[in-house]
Structure formats: structure tokens, C-alpha cells
C-alpha atoms as a PDB file:
ATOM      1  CA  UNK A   1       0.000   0.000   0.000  1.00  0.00           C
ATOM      2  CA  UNK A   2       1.369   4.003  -0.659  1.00  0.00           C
ATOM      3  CA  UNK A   3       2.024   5.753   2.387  1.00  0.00           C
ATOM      4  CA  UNK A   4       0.683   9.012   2.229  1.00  0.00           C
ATOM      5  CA  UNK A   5       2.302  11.150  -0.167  1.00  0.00           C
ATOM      6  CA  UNK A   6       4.303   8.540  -1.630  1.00  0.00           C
ATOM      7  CA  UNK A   7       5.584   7.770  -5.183  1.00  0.00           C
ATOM      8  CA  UNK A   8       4.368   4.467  -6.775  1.00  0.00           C
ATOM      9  CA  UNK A   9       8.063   3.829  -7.519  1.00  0.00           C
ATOM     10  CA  UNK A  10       9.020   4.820  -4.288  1.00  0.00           C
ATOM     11  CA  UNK A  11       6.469   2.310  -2.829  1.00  0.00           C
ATOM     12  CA  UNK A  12       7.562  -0.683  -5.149  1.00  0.00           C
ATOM     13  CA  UNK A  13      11.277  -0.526  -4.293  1.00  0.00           C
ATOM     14  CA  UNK A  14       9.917  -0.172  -0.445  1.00  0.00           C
ATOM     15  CA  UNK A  15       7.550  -3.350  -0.023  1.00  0.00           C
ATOM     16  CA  UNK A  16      10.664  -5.053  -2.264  1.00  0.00           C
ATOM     17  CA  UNK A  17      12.880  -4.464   0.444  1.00  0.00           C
ATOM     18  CA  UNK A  18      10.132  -4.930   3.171  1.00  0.00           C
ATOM     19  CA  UNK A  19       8.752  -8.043   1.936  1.00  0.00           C
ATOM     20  CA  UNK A  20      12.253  -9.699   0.420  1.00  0.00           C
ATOM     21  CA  UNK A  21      15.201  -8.295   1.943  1.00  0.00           C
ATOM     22  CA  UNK A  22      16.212  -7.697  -2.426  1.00  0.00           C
ATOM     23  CA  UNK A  23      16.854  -3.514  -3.204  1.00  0.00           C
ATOM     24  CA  UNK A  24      15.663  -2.877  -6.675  1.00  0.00           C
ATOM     25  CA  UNK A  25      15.401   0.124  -8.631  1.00  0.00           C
ATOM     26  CA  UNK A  26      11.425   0.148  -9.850  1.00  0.00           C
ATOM     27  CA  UNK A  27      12.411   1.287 -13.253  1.00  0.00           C
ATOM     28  CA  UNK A  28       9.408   1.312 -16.286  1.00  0.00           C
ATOM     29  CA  UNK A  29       6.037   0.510 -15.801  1.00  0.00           C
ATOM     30  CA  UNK A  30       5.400  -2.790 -17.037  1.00  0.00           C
ATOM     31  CA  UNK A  31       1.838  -3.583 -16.364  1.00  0.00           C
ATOM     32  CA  UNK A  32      -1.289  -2.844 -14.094  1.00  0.00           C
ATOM     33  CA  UNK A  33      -4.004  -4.471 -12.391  1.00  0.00           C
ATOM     34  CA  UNK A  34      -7.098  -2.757 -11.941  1.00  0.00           C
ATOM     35  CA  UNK A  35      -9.126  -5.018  -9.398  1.00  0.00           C
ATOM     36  CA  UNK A  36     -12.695  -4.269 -10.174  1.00  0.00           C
ATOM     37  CA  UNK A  37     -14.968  -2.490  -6.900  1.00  0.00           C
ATOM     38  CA  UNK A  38     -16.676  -5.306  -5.086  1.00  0.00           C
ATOM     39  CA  UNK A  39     -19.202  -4.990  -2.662  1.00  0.00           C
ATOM     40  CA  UNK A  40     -17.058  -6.706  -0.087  1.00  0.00           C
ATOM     41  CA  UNK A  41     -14.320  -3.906  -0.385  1.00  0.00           C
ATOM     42  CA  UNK A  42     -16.964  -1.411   0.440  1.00  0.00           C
ATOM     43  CA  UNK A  43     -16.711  -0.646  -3.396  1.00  0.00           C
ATOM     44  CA  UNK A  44     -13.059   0.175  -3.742  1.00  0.00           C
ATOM     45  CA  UNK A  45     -11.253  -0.182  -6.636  1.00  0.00           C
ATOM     46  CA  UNK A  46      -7.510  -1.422  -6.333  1.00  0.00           C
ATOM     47  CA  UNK A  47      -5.294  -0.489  -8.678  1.00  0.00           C
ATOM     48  CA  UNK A  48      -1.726  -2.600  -8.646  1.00  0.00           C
ATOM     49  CA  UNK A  49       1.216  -1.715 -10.724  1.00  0.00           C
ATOM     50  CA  UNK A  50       4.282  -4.014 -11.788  1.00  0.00           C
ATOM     51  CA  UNK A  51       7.803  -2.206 -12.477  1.00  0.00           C
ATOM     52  CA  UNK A  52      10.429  -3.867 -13.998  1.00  0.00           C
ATOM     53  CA  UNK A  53      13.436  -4.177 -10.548  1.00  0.00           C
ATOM     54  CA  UNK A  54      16.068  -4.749 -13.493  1.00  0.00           C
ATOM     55  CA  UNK A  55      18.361  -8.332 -12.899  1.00  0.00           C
ATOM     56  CA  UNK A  56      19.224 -10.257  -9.955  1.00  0.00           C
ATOM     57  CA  UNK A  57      22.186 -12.081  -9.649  1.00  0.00           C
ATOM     58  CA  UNK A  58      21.902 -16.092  -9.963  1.00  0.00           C
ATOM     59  CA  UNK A  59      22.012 -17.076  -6.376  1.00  0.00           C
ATOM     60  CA  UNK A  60      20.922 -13.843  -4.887  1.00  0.00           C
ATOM     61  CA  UNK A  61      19.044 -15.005  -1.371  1.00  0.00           C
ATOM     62  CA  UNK A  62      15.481 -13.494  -0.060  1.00  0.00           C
ATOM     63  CA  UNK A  63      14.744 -12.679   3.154  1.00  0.00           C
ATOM     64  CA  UNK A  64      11.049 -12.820   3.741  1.00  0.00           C
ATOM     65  CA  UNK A  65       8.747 -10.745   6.155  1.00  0.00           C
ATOM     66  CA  UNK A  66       7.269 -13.991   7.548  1.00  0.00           C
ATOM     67  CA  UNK A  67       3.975 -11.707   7.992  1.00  0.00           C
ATOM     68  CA  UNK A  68       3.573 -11.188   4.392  1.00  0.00           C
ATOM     69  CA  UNK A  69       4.927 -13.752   3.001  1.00  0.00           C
ATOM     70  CA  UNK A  70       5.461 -17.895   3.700  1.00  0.00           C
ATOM     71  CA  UNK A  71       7.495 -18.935   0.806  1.00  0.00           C
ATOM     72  CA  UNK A  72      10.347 -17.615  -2.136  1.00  0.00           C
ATOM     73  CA  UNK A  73      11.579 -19.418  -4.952  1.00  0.00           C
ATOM     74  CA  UNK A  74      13.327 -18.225  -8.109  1.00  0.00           C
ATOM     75  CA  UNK A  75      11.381 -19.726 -11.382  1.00  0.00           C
ATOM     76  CA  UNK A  76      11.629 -19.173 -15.211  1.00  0.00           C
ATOM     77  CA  UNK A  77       8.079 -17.182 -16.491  1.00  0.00           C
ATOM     78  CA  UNK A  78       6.598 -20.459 -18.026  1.00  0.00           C
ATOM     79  CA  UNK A  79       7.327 -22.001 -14.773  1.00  0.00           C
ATOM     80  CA  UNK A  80       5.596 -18.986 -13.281  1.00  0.00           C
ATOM     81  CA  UNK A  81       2.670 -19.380 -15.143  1.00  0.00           C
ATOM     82  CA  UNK A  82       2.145 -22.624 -13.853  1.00  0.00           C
ATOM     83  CA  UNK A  83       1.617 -21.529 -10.374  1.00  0.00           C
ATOM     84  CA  UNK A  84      -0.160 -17.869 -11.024  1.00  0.00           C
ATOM     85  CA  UNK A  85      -4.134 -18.480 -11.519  1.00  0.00           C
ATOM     86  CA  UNK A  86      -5.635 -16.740 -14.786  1.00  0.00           C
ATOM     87  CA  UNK A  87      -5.735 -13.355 -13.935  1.00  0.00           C
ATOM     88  CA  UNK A  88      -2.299 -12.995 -12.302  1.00  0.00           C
ATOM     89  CA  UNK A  89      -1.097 -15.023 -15.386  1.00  0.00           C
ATOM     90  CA  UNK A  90      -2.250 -12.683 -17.749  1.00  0.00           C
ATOM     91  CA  UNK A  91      -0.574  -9.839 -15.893  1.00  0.00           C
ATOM     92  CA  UNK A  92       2.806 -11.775 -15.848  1.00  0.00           C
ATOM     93  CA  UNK A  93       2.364 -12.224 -19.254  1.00  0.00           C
ATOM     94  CA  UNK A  94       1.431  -8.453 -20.319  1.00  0.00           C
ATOM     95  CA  UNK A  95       4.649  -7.211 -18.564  1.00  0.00           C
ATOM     96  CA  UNK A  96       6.956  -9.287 -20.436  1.00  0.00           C
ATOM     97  CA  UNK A  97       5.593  -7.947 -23.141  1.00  0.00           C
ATOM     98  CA  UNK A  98       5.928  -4.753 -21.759  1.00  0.00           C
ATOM     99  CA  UNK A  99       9.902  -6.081 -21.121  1.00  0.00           C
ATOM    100  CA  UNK A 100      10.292  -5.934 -25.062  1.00  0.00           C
ATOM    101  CA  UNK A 101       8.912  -2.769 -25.936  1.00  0.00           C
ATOM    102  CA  UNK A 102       4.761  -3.224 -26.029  1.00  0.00           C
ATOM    103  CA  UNK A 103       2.813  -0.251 -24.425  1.00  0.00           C
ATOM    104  CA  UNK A 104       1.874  -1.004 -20.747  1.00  0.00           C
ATOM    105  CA  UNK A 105      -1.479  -2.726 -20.373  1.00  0.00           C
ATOM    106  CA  UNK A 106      -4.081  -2.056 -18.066  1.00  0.00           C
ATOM    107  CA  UNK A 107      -5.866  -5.203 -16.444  1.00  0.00           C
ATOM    108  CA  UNK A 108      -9.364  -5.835 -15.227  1.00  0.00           C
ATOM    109  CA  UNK A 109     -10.020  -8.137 -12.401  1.00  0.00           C
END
């Protein structure tokens, strides 16, 4: 989530290090997720954004915030899409596109 008065980059390279123990640069805007208002959210809308964090070393290790997260692993993007359900698949896929030069794409979901 922003903080108050806080960049979207700003955030991303944040909840990285938070989350992960990894500092990344949030460089271009890959892809977003616009999660549709539900009823349940008290009609919300959450928007999510995915910035490309450049290359990690082979071998680099995470440290996770045990309160966000339970479990890391490092996986090629067709591995990925194996364990990403539709939605979160498609937005995967749409920033690697965005990786090679497409215009970012906005998301429903």
C-alpha cells in the first residue's frame, strides 16, 4: 500500500525491500491491475502496478517478512505461469511484453 504522499516507484522498491530483503530500482512501468470495486471492499477499486526491478544475480538469497509472506523461490516465467491463476497469469504475461517494448497494459479483475 502508498504511504501518504508517496511515489508508486518509491512504494515498489519499499515493499521489495520490506517483503524480500532484495533492493531494486522500480524502473518502467510494465503492467497494471485494476481489481474491479466489489461490494465486499466497500466498493473500492484497487489499482496494482508491476515495475520492472532490473536483474538479480543467480544465487541472490530473499529474506522474507514472515507476515507477508510464507514462501520464495526463483522460477523461469513459463514455470511462473504454472503456479499464477488466470488473472495474475495474464498480468505476468502483459509485462513481459511490456519487457520488449509493447505499451503497458491495463488489467481488469
Amino acid at each position: 500500500m502508498l504511504d501518504l504522499g508517496e511515489y508508486p516507484t518509491v512504494c515498489a522498491e519499499r515493499e521489495l525491500a520490506e517483503e524480500t530483503g532484495l533492493n531494486c530500482r522500480a524502473a518502467g512501468l510494465l503492467a497494471v491491475m485494476w481489481h474491479i470495486p466489489q461490494e465486499s471492499s466497500g466498493g473500492r477499486a484497487v489499482v496494482q502496478f508491476l515495475f520492472d526491478g532490473g536483474q538479480v544475480p543467480a544465487g541472490t538469497s530473499v529474506r522474507l517478512q514472515e507476515s507477508e509472506l510464507s514462501e520464495a523461490r526463483w522460477v523461469r516465467p513459463a514455470d511462473a505461469m504454472t503456479l499464477l491463476d488466470a488473472k495474475r497469469g495474464a498480468w505476468l504475461e502483459a509485462a513481459l511484453r511490456g519487457q520488449q517494448g509493447e505499451p503497458v497494459q491495463v488489467l481488469a479483475r
